[in-house]
PDB file of N, CA and C in Angstrom:
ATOM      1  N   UNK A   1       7.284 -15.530 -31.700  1.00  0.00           N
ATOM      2  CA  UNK A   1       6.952 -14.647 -30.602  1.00  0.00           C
ATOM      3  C   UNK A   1       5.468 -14.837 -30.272  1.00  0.00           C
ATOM      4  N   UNK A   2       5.105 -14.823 -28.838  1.00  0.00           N
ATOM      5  CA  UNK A   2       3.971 -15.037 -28.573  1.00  0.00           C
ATOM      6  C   UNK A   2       2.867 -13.637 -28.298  1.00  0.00           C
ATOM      7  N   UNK A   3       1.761 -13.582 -28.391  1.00  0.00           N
ATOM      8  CA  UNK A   3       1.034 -12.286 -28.016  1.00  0.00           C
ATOM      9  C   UNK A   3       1.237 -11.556 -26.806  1.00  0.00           C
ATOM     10  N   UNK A   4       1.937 -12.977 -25.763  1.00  0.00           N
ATOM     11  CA  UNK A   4       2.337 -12.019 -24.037  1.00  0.00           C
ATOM     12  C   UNK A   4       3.653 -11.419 -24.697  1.00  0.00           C
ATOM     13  N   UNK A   5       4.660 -12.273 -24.949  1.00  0.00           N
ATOM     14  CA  UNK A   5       5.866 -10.977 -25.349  1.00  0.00           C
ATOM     15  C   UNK A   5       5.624 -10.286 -26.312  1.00  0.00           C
ATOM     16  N   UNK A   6       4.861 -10.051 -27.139  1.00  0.00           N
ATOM     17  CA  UNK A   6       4.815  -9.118 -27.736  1.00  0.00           C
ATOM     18  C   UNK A   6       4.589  -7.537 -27.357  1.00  0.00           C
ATOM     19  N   UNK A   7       2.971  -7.759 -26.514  1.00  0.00           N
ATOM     20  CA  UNK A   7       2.530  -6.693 -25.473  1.00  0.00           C
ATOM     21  C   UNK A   7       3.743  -6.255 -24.962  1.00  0.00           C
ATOM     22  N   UNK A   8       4.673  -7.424 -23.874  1.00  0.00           N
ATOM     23  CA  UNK A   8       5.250  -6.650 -23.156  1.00  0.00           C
ATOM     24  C   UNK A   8       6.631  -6.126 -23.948  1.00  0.00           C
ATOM     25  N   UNK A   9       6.817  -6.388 -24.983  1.00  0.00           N
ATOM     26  CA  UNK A   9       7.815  -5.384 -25.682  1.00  0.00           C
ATOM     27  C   UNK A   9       7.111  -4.265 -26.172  1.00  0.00           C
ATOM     28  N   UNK A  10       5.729  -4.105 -26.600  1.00  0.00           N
ATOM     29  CA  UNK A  10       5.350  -3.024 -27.633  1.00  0.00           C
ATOM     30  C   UNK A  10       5.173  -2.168 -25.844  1.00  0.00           C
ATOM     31  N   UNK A  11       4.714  -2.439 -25.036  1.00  0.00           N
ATOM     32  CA  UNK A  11       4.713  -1.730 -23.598  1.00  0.00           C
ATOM     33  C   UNK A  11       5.931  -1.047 -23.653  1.00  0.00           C
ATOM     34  N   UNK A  12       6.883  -1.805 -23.401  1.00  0.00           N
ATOM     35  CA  UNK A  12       8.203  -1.341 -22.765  1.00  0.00           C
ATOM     36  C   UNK A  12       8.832   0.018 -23.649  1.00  0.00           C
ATOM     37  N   UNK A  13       8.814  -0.695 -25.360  1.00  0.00           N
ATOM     38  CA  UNK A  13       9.042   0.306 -26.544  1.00  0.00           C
ATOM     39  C   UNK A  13       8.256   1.771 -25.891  1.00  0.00           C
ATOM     40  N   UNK A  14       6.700   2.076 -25.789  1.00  0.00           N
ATOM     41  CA  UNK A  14       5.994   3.140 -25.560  1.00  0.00           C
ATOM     42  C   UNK A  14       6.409   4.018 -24.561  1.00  0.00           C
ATOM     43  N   UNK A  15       7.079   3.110 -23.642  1.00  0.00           N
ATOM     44  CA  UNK A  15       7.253   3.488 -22.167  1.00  0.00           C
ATOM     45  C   UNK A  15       8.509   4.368 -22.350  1.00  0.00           C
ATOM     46  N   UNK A  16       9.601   3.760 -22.878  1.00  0.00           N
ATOM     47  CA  UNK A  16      10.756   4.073 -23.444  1.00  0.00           C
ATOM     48  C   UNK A  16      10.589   5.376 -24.589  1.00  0.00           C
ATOM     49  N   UNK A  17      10.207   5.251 -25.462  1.00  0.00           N
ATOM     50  CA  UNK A  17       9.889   6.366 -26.333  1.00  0.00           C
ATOM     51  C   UNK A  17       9.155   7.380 -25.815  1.00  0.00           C
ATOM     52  N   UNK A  18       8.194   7.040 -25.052  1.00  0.00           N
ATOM     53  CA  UNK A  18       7.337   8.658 -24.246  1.00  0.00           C
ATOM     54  C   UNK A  18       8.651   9.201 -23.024  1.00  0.00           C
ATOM     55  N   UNK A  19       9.110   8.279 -22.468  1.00  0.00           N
ATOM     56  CA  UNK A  19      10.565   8.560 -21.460  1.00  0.00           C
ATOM     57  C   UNK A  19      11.437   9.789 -22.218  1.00  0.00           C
ATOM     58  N   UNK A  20      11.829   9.011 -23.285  1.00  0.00           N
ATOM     59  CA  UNK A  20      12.425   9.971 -24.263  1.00  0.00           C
ATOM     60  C   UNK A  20      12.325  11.160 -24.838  1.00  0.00           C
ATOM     61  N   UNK A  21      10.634  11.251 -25.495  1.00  0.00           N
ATOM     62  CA  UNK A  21       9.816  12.624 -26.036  1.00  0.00           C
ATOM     63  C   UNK A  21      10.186  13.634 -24.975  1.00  0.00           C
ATOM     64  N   UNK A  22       9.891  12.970 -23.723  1.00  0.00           N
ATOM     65  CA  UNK A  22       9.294  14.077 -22.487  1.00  0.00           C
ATOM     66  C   UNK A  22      10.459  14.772 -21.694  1.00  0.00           C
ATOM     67  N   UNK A  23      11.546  14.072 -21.932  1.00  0.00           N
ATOM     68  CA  UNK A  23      12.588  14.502 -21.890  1.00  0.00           C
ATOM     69  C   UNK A  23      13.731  15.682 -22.870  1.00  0.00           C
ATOM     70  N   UNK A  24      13.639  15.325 -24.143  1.00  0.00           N
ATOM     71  CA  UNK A  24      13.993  15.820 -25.186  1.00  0.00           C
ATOM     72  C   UNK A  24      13.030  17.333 -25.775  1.00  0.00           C
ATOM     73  N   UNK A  25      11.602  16.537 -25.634  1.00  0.00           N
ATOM     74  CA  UNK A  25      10.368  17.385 -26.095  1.00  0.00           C
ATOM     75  C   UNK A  25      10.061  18.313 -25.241  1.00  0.00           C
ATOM     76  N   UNK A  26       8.677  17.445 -24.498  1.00  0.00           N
ATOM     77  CA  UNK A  26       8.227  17.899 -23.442  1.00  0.00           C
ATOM     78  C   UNK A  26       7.151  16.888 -22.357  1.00  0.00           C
ATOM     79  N   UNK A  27       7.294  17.125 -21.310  1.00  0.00           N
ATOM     80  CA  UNK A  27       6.960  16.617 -20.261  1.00  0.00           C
ATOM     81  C   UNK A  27       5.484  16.360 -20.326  1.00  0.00           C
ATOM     82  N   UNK A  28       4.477  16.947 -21.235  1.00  0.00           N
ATOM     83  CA  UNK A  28       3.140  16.538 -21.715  1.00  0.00           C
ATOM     84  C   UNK A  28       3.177  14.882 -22.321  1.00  0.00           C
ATOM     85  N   UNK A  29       4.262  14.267 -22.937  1.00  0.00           N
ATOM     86  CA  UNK A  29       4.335  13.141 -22.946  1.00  0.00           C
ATOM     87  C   UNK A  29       4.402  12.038 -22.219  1.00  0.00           C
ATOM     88  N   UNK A  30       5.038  12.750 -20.641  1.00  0.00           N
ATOM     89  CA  UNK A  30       4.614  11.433 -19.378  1.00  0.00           C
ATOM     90  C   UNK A  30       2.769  10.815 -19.507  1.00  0.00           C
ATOM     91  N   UNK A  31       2.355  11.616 -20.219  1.00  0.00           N
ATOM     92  CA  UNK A  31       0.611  11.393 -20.079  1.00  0.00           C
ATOM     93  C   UNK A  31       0.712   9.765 -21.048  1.00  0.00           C
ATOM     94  N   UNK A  32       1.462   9.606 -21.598  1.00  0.00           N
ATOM     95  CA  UNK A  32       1.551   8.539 -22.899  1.00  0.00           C
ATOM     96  C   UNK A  32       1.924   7.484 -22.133  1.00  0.00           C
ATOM     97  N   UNK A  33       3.082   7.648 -20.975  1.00  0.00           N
ATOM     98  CA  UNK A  33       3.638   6.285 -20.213  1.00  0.00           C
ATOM     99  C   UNK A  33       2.375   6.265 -18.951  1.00  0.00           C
ATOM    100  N   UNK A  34       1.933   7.641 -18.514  1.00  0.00           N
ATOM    101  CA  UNK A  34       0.627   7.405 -17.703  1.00  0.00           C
ATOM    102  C   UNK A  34      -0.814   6.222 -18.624  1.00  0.00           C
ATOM    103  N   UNK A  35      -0.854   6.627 -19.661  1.00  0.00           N
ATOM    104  CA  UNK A  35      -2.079   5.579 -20.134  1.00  0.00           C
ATOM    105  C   UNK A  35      -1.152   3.883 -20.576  1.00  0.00           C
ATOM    106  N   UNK A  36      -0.053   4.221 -21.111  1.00  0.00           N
ATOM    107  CA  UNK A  36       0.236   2.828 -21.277  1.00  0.00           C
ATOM    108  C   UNK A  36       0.443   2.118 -19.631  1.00  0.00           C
ATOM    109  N   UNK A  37       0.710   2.759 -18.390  1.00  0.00           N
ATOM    110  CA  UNK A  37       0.371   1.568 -17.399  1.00  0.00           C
ATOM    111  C   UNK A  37      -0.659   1.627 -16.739  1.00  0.00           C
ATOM    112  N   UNK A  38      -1.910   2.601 -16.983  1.00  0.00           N
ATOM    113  CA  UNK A  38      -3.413   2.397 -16.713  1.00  0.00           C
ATOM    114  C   UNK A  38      -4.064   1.295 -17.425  1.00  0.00           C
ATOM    115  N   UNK A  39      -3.482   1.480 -18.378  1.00  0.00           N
ATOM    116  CA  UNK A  39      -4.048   0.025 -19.725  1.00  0.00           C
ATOM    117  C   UNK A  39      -3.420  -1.496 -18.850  1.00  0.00           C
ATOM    118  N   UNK A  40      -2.026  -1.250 -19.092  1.00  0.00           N
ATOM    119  CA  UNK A  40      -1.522  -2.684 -17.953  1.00  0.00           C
ATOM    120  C   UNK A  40      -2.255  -2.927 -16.723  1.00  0.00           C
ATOM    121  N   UNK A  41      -2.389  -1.941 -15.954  1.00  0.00           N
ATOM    122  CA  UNK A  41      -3.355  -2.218 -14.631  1.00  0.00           C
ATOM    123  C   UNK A  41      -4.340  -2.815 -14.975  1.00  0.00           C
ATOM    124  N   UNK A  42      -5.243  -2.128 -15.949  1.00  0.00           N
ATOM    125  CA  UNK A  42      -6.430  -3.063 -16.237  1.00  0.00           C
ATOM    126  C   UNK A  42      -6.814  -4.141 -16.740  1.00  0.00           C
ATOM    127  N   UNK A  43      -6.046  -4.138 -17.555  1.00  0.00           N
ATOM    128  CA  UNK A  43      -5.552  -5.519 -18.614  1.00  0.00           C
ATOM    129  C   UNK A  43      -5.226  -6.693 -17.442  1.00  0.00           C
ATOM    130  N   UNK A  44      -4.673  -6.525 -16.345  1.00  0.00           N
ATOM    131  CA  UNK A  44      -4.232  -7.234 -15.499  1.00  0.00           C
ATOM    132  C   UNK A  44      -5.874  -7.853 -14.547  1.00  0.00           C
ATOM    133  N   UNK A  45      -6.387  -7.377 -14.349  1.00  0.00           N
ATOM    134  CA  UNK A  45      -7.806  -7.386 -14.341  1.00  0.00           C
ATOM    135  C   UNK A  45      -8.620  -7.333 -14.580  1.00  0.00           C
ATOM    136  N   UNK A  46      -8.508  -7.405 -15.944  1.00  0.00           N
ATOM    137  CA  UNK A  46      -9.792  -8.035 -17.281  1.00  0.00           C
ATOM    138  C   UNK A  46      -9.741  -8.540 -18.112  1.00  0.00           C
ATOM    139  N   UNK A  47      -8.145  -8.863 -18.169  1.00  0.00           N
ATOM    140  CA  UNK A  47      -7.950  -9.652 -19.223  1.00  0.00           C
ATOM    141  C   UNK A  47      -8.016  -9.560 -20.493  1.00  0.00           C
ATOM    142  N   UNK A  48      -8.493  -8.502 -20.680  1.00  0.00           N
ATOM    143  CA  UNK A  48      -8.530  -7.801 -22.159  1.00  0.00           C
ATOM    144  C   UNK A  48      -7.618  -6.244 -22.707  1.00  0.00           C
ATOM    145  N   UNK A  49      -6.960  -6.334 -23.919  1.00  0.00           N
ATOM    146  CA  UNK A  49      -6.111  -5.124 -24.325  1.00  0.00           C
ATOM    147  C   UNK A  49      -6.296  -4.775 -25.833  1.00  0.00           C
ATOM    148  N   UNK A  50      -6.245  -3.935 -25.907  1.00  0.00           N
ATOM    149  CA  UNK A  50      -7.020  -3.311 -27.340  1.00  0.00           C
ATOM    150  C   UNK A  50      -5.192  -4.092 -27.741  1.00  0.00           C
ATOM    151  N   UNK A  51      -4.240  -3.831 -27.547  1.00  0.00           N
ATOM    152  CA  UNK A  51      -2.795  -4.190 -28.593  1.00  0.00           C
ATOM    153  C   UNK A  51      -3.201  -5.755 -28.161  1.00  0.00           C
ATOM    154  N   UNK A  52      -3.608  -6.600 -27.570  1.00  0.00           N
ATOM    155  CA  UNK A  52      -3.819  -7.868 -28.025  1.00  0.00           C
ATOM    156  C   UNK A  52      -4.578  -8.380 -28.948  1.00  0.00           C
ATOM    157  N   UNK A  53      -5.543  -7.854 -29.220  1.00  0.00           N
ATOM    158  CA  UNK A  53      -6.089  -7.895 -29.861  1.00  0.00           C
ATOM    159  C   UNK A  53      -5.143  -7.558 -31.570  1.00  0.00           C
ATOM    160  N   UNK A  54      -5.065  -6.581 -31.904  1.00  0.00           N
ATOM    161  CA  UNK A  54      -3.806  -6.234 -32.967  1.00  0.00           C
ATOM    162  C   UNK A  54      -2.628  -7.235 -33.180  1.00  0.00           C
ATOM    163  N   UNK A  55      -2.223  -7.453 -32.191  1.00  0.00           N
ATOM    164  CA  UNK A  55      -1.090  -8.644 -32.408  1.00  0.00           C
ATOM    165  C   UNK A  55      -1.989 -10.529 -32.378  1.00  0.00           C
ATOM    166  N   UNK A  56      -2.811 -10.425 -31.834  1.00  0.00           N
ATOM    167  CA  UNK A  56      -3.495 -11.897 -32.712  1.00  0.00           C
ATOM    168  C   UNK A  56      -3.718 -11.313 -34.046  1.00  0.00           C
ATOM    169  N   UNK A  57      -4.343 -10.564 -34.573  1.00  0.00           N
ATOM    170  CA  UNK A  57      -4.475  -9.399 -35.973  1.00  0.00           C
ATOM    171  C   UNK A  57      -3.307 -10.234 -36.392  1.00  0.00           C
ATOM    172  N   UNK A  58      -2.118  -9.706 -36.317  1.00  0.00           N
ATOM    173  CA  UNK A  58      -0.940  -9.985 -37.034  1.00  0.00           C
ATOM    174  C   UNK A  58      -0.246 -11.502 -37.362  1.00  0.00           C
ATOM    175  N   UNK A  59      -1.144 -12.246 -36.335  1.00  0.00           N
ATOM    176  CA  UNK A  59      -0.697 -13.599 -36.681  1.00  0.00           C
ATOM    177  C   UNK A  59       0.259 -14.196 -35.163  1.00  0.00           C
ATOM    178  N   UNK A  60       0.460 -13.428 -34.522  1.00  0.00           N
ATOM    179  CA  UNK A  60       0.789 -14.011 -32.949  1.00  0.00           C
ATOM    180  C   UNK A  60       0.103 -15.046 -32.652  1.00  0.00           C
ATOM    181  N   UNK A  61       0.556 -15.966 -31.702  1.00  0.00           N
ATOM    182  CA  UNK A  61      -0.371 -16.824 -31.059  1.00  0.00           C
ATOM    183  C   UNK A  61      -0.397 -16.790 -29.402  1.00  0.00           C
ATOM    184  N   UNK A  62      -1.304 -16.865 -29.035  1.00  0.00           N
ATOM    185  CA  UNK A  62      -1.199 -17.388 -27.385  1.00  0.00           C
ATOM    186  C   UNK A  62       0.060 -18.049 -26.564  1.00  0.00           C
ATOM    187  N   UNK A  63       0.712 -17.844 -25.609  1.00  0.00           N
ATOM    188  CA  UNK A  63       1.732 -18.486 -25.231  1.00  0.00           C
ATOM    189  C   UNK A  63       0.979 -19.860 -24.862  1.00  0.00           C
ATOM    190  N   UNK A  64      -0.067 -20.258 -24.661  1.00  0.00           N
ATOM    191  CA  UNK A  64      -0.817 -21.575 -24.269  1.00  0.00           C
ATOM    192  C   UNK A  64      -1.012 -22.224 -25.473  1.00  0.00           C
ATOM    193  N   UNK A  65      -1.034 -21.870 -26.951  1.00  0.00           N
ATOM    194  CA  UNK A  65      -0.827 -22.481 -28.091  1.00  0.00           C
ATOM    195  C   UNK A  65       0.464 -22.694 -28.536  1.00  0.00           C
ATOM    196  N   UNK A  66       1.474 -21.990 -28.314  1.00  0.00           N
ATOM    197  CA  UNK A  66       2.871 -22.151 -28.305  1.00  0.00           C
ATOM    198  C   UNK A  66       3.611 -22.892 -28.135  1.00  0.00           C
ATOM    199  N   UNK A  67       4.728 -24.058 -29.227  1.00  0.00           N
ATOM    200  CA  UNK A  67       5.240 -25.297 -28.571  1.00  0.00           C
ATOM    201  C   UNK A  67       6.699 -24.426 -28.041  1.00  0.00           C
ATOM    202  N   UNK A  68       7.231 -24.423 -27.121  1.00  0.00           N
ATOM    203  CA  UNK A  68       8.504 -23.996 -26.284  1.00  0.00           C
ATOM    204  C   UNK A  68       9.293 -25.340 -26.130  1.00  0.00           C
TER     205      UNK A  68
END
């Protein structure tokens, strides 16, 4: 697995699980899927993400180092 799919599963997971809380819980948890796609917006325009960072941490690699 590369560091782009990773993000975009650990994204989707957050997105999905705060969906869930806020539903089940309470609706103070949309604030959780609100910062996980403020982070994507920006990330998209700076190129930088605190969970990329964590998943090179873990031993991910770049999809541009990646043989496919």
């Amino acid at each position: 697995m590369t560091v782009e799919r990773g993000l975009r599963l650990m994204a989707g997971v957050v997105i999905l699980l705060s969906l869930a809380l806020a539903h089940f819980v309470s609706t103070e948890w949309l604030w959780l899927t609100f910062a996980v796609g403020l982070n994507l917006l920006q990330s998209a325009f700076t190129d930088w993400c605190p969970a990329m960072a964590i998943l090179r941490a873990l031993g991910l690699k770049n999809a541009s180092c990646s043989v496919q």
